[in-house]
C-alpha atoms as a PDB file:
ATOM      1  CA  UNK A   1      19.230 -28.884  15.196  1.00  0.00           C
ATOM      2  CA  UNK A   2      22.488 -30.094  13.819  1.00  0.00           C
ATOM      3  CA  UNK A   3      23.733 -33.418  15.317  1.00  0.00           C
ATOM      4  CA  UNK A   4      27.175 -34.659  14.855  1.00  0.00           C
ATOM      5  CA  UNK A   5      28.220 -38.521  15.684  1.00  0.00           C
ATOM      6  CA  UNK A   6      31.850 -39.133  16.728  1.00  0.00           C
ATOM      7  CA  UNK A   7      33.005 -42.571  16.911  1.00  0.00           C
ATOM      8  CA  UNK A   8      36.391 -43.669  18.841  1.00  0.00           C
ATOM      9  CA  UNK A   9      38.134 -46.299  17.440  1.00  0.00           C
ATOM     10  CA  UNK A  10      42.212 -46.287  18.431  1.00  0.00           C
ATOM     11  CA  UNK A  11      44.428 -48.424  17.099  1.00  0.00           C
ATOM     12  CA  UNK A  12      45.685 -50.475  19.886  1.00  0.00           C
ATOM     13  CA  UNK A  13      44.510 -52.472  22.782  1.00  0.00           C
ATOM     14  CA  UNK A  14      45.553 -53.909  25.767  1.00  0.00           C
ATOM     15  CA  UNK A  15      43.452 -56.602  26.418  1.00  0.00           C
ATOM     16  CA  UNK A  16      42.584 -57.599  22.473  1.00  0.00           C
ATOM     17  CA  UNK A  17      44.947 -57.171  19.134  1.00  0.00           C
ATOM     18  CA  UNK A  18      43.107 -54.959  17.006  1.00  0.00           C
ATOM     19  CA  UNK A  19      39.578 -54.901  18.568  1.00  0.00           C
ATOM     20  CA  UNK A  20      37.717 -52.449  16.659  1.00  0.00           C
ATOM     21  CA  UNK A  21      38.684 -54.548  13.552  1.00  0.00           C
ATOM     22  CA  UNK A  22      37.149 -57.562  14.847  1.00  0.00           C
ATOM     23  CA  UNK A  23      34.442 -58.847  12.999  1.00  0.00           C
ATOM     24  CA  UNK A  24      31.014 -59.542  13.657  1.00  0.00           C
ATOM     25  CA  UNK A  25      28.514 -60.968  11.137  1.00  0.00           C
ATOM     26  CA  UNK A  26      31.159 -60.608   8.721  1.00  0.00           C
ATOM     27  CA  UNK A  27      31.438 -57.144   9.374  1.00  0.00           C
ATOM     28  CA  UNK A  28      34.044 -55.049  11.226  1.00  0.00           C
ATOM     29  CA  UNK A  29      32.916 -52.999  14.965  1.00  0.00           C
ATOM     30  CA  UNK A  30      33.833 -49.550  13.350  1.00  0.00           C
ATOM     31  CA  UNK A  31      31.682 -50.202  10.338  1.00  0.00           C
ATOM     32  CA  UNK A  32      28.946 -51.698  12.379  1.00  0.00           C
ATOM     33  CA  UNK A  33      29.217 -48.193  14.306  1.00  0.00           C
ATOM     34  CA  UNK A  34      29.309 -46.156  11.156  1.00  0.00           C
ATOM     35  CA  UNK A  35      25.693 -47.725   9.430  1.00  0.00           C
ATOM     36  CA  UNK A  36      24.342 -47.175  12.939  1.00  0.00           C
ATOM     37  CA  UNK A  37      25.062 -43.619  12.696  1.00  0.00           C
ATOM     38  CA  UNK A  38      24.191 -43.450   8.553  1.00  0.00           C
ATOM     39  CA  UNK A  39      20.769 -45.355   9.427  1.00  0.00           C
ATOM     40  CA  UNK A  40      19.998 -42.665  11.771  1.00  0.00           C
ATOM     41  CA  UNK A  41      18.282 -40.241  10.156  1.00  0.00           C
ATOM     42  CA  UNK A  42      18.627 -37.050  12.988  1.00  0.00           C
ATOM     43  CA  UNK A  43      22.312 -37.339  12.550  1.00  0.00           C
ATOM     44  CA  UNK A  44      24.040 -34.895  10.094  1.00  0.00           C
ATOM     45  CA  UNK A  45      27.517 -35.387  10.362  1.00  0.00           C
ATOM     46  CA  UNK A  46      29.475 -38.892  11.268  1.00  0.00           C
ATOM     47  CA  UNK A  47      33.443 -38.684  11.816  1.00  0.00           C
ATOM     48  CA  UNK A  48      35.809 -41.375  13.094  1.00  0.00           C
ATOM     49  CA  UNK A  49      38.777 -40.595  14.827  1.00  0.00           C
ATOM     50  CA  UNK A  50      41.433 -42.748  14.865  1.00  0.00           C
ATOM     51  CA  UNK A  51      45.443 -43.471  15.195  1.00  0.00           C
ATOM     52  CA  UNK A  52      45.003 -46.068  12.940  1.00  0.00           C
ATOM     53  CA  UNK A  53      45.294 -45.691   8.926  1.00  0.00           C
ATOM     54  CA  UNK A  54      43.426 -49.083   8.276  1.00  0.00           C
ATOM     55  CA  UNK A  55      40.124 -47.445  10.514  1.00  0.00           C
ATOM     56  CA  UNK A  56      40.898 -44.246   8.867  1.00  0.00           C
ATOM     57  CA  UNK A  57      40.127 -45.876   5.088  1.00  0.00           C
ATOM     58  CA  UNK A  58      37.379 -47.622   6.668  1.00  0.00           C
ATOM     59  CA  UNK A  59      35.734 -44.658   6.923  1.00  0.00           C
ATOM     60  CA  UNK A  60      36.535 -42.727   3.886  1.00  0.00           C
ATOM     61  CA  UNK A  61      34.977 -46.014   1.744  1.00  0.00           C
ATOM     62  CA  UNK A  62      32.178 -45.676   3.725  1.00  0.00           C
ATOM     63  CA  UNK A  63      31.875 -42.177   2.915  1.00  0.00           C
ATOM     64  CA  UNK A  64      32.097 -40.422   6.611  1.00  0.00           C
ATOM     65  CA  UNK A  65      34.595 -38.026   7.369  1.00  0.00           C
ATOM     66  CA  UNK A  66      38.180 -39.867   8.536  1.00  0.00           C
ATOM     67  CA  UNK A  67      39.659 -37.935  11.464  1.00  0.00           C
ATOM     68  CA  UNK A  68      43.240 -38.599  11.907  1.00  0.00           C
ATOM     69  CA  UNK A  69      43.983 -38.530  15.850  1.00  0.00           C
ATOM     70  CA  UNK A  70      47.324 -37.200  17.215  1.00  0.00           C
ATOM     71  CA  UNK A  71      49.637 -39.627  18.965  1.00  0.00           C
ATOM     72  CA  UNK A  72      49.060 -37.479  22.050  1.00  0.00           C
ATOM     73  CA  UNK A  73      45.605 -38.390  22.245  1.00  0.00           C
ATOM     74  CA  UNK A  74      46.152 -42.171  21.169  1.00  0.00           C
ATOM     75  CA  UNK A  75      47.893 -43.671  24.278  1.00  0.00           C
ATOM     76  CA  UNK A  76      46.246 -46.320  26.914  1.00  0.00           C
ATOM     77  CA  UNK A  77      45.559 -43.574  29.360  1.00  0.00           C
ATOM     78  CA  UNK A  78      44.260 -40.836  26.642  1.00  0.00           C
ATOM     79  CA  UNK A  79      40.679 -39.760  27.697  1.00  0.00           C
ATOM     80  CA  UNK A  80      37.973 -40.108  25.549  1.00  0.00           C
ATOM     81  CA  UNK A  81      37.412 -37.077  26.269  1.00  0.00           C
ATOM     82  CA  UNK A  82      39.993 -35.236  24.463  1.00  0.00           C
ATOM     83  CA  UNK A  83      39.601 -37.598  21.100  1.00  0.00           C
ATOM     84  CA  UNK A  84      36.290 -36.157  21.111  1.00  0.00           C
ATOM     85  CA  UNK A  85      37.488 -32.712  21.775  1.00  0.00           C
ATOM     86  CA  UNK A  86      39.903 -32.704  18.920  1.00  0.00           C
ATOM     87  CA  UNK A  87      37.246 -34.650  16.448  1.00  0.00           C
ATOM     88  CA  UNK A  88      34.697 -31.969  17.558  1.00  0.00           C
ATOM     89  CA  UNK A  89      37.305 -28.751  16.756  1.00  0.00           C
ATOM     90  CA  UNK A  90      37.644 -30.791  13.656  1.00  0.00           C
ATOM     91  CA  UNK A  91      34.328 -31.272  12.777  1.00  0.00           C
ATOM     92  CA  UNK A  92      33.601 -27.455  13.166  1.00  0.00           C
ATOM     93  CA  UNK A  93      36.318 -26.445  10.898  1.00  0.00           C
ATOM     94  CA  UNK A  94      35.620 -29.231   8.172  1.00  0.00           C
ATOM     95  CA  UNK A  95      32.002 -28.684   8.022  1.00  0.00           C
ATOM     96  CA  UNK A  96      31.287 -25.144   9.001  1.00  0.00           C
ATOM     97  CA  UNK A  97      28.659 -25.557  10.587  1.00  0.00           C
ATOM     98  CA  UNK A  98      27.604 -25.383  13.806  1.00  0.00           C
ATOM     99  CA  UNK A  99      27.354 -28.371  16.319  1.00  0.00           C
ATOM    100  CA  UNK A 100      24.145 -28.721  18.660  1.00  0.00           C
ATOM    101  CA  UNK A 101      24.035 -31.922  19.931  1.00  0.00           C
ATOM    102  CA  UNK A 102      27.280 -34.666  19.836  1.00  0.00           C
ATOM    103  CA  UNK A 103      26.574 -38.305  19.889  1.00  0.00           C
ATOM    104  CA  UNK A 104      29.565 -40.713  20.890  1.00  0.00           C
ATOM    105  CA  UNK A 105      29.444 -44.766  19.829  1.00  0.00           C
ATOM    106  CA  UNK A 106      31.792 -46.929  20.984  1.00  0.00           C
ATOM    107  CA  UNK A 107      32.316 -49.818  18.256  1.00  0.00           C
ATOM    108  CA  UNK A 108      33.204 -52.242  20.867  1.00  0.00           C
ATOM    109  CA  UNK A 109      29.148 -52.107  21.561  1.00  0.00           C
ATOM    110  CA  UNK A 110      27.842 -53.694  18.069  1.00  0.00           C
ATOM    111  CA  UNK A 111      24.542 -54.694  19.675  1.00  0.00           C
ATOM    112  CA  UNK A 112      22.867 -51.478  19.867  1.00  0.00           C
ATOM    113  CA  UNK A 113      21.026 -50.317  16.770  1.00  0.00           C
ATOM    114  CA  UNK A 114      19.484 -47.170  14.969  1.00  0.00           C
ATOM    115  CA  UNK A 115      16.370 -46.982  16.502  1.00  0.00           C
ATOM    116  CA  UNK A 116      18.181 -47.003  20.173  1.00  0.00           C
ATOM    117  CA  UNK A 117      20.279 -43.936  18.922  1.00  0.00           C
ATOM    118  CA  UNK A 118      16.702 -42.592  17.305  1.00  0.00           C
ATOM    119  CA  UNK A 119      15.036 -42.778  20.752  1.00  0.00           C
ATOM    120  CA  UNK A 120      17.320 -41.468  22.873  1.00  0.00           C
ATOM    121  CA  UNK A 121      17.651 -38.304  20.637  1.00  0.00           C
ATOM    122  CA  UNK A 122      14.338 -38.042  20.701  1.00  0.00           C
ATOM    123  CA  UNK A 123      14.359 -38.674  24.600  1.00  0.00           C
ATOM    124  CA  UNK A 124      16.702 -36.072  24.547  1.00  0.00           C
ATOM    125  CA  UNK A 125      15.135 -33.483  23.571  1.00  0.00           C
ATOM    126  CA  UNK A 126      11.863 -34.525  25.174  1.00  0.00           C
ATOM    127  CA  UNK A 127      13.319 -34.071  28.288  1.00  0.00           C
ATOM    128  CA  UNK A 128      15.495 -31.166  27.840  1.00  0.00           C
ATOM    129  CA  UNK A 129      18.631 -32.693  28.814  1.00  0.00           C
ATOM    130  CA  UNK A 130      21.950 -31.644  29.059  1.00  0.00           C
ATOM    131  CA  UNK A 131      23.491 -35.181  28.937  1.00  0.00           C
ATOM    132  CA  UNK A 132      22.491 -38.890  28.492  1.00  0.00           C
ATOM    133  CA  UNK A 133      24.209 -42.004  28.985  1.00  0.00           C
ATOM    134  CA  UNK A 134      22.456 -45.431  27.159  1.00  0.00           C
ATOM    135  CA  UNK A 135      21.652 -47.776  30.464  1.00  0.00           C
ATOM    136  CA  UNK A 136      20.011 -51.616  31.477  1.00  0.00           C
ATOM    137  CA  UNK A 137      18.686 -53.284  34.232  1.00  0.00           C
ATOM    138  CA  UNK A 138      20.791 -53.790  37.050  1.00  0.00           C
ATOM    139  CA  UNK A 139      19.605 -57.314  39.076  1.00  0.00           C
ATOM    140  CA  UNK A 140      23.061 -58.073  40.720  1.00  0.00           C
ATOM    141  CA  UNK A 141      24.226 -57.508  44.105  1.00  0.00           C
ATOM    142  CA  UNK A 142      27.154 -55.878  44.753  1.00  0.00           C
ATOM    143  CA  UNK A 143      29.777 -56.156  48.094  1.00  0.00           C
ATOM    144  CA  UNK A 144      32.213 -53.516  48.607  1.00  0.00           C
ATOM    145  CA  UNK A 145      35.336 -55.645  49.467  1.00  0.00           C
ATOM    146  CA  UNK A 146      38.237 -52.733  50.508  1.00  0.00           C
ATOM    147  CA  UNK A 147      38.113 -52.903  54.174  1.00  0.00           C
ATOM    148  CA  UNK A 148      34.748 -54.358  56.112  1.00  0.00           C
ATOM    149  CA  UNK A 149      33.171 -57.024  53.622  1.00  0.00           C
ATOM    150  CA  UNK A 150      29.569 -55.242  53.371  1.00  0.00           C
ATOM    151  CA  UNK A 151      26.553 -54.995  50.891  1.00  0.00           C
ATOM    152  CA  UNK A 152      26.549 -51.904  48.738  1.00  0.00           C
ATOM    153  CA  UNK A 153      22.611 -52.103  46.850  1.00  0.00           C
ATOM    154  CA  UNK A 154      20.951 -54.248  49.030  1.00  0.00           C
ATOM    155  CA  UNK A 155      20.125 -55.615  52.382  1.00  0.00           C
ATOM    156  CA  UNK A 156      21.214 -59.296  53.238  1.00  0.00           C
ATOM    157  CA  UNK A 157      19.235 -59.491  56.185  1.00  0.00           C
ATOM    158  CA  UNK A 158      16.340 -58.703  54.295  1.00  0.00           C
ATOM    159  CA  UNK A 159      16.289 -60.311  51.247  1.00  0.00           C
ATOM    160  CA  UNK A 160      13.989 -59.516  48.774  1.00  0.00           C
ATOM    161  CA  UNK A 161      12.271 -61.287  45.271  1.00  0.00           C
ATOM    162  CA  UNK A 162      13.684 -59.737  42.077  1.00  0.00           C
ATOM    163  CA  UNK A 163      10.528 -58.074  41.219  1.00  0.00           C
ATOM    164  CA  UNK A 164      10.824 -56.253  44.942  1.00  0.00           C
ATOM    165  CA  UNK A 165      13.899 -54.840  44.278  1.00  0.00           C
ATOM    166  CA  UNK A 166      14.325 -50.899  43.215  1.00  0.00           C
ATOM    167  CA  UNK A 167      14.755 -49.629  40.541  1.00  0.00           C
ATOM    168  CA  UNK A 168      18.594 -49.992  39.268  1.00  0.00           C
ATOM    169  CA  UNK A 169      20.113 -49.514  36.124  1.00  0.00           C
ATOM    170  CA  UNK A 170      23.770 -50.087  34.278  1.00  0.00           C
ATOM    171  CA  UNK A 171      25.348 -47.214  32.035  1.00  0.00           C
ATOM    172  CA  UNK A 172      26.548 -49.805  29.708  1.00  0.00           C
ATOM    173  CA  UNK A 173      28.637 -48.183  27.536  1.00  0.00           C
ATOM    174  CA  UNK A 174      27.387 -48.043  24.453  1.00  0.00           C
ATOM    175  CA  UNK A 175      26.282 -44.877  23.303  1.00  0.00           C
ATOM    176  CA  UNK A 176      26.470 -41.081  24.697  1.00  0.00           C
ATOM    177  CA  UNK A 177      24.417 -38.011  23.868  1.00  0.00           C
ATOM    178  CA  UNK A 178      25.577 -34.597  25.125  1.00  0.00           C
ATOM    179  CA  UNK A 179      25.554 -30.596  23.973  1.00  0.00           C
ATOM    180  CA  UNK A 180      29.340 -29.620  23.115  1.00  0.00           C
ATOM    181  CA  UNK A 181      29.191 -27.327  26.281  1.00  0.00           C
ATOM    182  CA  UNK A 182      28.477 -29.443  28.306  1.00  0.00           C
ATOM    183  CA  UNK A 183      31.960 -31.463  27.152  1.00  0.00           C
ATOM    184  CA  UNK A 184      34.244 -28.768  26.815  1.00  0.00           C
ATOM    185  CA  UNK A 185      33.339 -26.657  30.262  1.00  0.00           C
ATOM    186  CA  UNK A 186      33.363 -30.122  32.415  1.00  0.00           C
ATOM    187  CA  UNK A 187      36.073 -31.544  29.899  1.00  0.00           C
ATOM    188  CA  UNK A 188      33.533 -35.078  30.681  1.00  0.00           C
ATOM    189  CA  UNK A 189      30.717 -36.527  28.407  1.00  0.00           C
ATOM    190  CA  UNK A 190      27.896 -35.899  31.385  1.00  0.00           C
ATOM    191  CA  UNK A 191      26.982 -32.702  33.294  1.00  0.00           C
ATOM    192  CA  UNK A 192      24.100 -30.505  33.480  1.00  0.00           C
ATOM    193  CA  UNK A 193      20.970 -32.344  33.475  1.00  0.00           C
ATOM    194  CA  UNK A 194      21.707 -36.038  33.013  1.00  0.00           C
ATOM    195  CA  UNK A 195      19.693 -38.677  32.181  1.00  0.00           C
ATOM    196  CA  UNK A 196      19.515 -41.919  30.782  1.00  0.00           C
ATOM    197  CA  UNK A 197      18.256 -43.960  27.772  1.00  0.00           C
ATOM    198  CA  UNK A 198      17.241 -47.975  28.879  1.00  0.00           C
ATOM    199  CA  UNK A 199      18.225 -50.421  26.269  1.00  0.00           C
ATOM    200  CA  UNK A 200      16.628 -54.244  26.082  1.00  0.00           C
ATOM    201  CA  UNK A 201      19.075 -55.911  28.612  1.00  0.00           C
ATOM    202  CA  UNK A 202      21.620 -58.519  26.444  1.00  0.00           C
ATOM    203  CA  UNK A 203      22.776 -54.591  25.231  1.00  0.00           C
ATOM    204  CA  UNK A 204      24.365 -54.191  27.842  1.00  0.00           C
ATOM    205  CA  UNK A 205      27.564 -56.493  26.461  1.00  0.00           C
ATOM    206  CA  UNK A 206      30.402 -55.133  25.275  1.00  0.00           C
ATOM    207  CA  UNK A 207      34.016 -56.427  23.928  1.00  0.00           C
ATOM    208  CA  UNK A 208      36.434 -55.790  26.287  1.00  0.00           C
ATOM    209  CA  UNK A 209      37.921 -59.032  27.621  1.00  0.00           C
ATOM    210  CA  UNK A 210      38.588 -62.159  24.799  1.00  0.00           C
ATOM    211  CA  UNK A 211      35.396 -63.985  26.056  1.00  0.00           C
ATOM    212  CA  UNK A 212      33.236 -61.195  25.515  1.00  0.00           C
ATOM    213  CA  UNK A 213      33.438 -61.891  21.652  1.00  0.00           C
ATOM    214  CA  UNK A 214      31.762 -65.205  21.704  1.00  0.00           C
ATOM    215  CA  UNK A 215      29.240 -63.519  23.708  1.00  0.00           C
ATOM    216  CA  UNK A 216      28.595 -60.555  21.679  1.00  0.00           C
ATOM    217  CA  UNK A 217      28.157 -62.765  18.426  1.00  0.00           C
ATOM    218  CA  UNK A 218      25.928 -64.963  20.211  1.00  0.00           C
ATOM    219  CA  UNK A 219      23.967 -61.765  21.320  1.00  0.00           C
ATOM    220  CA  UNK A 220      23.816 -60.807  18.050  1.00  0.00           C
ATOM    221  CA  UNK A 221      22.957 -63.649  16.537  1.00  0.00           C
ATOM    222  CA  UNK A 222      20.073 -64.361  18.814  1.00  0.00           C
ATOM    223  CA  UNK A 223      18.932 -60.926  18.251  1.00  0.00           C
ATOM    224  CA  UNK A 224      19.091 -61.139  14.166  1.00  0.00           C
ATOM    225  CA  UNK A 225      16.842 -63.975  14.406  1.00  0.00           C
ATOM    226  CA  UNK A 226      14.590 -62.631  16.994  1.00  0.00           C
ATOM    227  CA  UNK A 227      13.796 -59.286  15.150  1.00  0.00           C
END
């Protein structure tokens, strides 16, 4: 089975100045994304694709295959989708080979490691799946505020202990496992069979919002230390 990684990594952001560049543990999101991917033994071919010619030499020194993304794709509104259309085309062409299996990392989601992305392929394939998404507990309660204030996962009346509660979980973003098919007739990351890969819980952060860095590194930190 031949599994390709493709990680995003545009150039701008709206919310945060050059995200994927930020640096954790002395180390930049895209290349904490890219040693996931090398450290992950199942995975036989690793391109970035990017607007960005800094991310872009990030990836050539680290000796993956740069994927230089068309201003088309690169906007605010641009899909992931179609990146990871155009890096997959690519990907065919460069390495001529074929594709089974894609896996998509986000490097805004630096507290995931190898052996998640190990598991779930192995999960994967276990279970014969079409599509995966990487998920963690969901405790919180959520009201649905357009119209009638009302409860959406749970019952106020009937309030119930933590340990009571079913089942939930959180696609959190941080990693993606799907056959090319499934991408390019649905033209979205999950279809077919779908299911899901849970992750310890403080995974579930991501950098999306200024205060999410602190949190991250403190995630991380706690982690490194906890190992």
């Amino acid at each position: 089975m031949i599994i390709a990684c493709i990680i995003t990594a545009r150039k701008n952001s709206k919310r945060i100045k050059n995200k994927n560049l930020l640096k954790i543990d002395n180390l930049d999101l895209v290349s904490h994304s890219i040693i996931h991917a090398q450290k992950t033994k199942k995975i036989n071919f690793i391109g970035v694709t990017s607007d960005s010619e800094e991310i872009l030499k990030i990836a050539k020194k680290r000796g993956v295959i740069p994927i230089k993304r068309p201003k088309k794709l690169s906007s605010n509104y641009s899909k992931s989708e179609t990146a990871i259309i155009h890096a997959y085309n690519f990907l065919l062409k460069k390495t001529k080979s074929k594709i089974d299996l894609i896996v998509f990392l986000q490097p805004t989601s630096p507290l995931r490691s190898e052996i998640d992305i190990t598991k779930a392929i192995n999960l994967f394939i276990k279970k014969k799946s079409d599509s995966m998404f990487s998920a963690s507990l969901f405790k919180n309660h959520i009201w649905e505020t357009e119209g009638r204030l009302r409860p959406i996962n749970y019952n106020y009346e009937k309030r119930t202990f933590e340990q009571q509660k079913k089942s939930q979980i959180n696609e959190n973003g941080s990693f993606y496992i799907f056959k090319p098919k499934i991408l390019l007739k649905n033209l979205n990351r999950l279809g077919g069979k779908i299911d899901y890969f849970l992750m310890d819980s403080y995974k579930y952060l991501q950098i999306d919002e200024p205060i999410d860095i602190e949190l991250v590194k403190a995630a991380y930190n706690y982690a490194k230390k906890n190992k």
